[in-house]
C-alpha atoms as a PDB file:
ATOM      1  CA  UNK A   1     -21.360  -6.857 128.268  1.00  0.00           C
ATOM      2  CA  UNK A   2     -18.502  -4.004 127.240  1.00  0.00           C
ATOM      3  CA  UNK A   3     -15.067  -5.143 127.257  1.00  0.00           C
ATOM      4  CA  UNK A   4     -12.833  -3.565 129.712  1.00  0.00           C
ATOM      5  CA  UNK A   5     -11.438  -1.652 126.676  1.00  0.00           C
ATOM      6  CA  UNK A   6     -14.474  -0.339 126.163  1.00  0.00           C
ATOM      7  CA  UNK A   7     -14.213   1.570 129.671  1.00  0.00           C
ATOM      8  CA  UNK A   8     -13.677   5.322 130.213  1.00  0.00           C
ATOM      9  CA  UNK A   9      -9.799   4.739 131.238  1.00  0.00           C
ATOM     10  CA  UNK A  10      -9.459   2.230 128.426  1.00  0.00           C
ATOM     11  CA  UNK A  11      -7.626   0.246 130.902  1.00  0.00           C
ATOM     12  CA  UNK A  12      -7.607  -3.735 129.606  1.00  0.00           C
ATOM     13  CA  UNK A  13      -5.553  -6.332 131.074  1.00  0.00           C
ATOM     14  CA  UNK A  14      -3.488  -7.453 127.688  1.00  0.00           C
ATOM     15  CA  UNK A  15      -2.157  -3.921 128.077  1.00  0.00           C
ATOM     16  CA  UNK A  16      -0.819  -4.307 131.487  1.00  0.00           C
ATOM     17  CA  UNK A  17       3.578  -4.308 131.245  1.00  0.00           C
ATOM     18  CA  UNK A  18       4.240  -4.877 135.078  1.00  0.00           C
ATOM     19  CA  UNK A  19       5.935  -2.516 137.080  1.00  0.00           C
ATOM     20  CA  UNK A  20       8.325   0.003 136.002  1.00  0.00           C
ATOM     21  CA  UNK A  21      11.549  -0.132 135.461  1.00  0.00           C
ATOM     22  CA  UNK A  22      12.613   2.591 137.385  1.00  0.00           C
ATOM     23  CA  UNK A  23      11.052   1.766 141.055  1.00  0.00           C
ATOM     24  CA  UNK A  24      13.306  -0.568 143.233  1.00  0.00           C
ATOM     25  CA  UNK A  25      10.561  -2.531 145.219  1.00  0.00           C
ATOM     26  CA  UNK A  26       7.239  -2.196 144.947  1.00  0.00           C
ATOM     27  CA  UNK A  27       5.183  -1.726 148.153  1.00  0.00           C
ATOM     28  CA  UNK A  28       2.942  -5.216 149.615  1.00  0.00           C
ATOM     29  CA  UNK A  29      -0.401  -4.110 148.190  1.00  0.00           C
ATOM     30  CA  UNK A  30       1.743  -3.187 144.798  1.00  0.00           C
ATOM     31  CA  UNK A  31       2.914  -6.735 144.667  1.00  0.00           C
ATOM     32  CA  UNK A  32       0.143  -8.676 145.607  1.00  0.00           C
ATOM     33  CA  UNK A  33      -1.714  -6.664 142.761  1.00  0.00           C
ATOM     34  CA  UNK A  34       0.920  -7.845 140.022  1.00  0.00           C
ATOM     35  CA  UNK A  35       0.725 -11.232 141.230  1.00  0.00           C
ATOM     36  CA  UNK A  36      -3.024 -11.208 141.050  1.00  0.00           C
ATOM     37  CA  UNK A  37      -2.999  -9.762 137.391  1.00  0.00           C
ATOM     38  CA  UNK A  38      -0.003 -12.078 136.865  1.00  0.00           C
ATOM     39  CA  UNK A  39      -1.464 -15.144 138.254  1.00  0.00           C
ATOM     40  CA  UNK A  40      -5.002 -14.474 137.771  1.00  0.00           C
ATOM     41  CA  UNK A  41      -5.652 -11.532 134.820  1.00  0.00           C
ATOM     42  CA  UNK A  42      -8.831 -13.909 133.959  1.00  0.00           C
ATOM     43  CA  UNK A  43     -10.291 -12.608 137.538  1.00  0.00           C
ATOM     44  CA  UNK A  44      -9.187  -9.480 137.068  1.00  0.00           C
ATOM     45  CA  UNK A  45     -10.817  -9.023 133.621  1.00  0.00           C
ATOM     46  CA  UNK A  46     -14.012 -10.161 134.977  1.00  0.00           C
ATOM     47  CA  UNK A  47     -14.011  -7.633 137.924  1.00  0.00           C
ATOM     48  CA  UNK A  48     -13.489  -4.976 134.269  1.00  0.00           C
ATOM     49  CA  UNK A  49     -16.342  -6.256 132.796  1.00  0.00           C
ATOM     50  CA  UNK A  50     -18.610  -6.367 136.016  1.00  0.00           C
ATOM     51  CA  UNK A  51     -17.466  -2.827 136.431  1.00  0.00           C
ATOM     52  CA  UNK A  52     -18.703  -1.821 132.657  1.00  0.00           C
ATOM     53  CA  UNK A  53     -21.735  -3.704 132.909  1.00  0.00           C
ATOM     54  CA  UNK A  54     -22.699  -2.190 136.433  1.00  0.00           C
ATOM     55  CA  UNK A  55     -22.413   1.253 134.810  1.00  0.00           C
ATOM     56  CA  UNK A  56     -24.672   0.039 131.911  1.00  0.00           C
ATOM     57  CA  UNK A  57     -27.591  -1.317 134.283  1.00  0.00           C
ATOM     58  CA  UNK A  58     -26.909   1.626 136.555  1.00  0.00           C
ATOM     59  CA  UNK A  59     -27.426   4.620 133.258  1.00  0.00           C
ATOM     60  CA  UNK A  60     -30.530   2.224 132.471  1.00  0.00           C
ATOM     61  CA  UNK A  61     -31.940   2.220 135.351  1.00  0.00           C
ATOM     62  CA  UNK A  62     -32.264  -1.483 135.176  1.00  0.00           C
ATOM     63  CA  UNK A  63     -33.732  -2.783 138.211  1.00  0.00           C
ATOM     64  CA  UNK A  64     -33.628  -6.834 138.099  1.00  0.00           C
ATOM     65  CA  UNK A  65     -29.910  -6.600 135.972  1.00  0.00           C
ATOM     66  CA  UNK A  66     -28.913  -4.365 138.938  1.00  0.00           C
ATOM     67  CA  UNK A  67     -29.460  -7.127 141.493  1.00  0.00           C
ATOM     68  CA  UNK A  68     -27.926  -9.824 139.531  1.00  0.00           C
ATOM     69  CA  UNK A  69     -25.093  -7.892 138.977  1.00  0.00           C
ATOM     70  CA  UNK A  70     -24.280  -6.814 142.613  1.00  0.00           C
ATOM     71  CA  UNK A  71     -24.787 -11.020 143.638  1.00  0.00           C
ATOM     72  CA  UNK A  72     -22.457 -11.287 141.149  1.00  0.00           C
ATOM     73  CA  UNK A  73     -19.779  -8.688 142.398  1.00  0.00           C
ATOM     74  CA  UNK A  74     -19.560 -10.036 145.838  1.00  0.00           C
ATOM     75  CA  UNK A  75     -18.669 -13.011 144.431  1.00  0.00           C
ATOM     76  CA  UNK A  76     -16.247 -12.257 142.145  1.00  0.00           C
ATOM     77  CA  UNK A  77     -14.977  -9.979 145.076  1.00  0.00           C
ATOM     78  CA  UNK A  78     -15.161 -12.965 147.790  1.00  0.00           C
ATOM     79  CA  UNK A  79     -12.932 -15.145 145.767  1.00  0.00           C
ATOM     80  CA  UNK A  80     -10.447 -12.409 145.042  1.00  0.00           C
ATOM     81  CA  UNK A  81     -10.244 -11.311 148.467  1.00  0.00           C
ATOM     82  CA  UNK A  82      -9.781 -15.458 149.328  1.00  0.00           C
ATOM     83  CA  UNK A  83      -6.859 -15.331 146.442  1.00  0.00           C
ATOM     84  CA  UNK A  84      -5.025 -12.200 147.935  1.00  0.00           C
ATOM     85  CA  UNK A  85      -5.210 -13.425 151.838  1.00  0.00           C
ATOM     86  CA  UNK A  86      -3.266 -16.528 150.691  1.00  0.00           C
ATOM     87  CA  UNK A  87      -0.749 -14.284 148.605  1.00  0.00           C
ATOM     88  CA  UNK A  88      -0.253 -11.586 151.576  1.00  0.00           C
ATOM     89  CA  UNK A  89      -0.142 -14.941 153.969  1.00  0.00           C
ATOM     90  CA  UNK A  90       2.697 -16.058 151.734  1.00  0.00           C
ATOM     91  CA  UNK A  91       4.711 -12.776 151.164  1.00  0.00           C
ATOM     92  CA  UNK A  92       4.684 -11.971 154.652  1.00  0.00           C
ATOM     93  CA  UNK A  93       6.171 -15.856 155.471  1.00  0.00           C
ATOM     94  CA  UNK A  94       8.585 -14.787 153.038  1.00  0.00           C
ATOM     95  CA  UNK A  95       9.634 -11.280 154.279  1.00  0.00           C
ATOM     96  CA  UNK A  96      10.025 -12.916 157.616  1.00  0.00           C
ATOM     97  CA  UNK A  97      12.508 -15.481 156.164  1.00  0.00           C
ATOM     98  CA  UNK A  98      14.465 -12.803 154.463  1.00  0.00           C
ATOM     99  CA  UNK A  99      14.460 -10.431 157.777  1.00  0.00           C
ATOM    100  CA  UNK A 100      18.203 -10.284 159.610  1.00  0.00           C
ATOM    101  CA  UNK A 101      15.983  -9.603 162.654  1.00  0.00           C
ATOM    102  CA  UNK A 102      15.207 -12.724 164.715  1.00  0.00           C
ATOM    103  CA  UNK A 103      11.153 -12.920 164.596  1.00  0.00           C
ATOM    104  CA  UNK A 104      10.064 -14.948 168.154  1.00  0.00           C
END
């Protein structure tokens, strides 16, 4: 299976720095993606290499690796979806705490 480096954007998780220095906050969906790479760059990677290896079945024309690999990306995609509703469940109890507007 290629390595995420391998990819056309060369993107690999080792080489991810964060966000940069010069934005203030980052948006929700810009957060919960650092905490995801933060907290869980192993999941992330895989979702990489499922990508490269999809592409690889897909320019073969690989019928049966085709099918394992799309069982396998829903799951990898169920449990990250599972990860990130508990993160944006928890950022949102925090914005709420932080708010000077009384939530009822």
């Amino acid at each position: 299976m290629a390595h995420a480096s391998e990819t056309k954007k060369g993107w690999a998780i080792e080489n991810y720095r964060g966000p940069s220095a010069s934005s203030s906050r980052p948006s929700v969906g810009a957060w919960l993606a650092n905490v995801l790479i933060r907290e869980r760059g192993d999941q992330v990677q895989s979702m990489f290499d499922l990508g490269a290896a999809l592409r690889q079945a897909q320019a073969q024309l690989s019928k049966d690796e085709l099918r394992k690999l799309h069982r396998e990306r829903r799951r990898v995609i169920a449990a990250s979806w599972t990860t990130q509703r508990t993160w944006r469940a928890t950022a949102a109890r925090a914005l709420v705490a932080q708010s000077p507007v009384a939530w009822k």
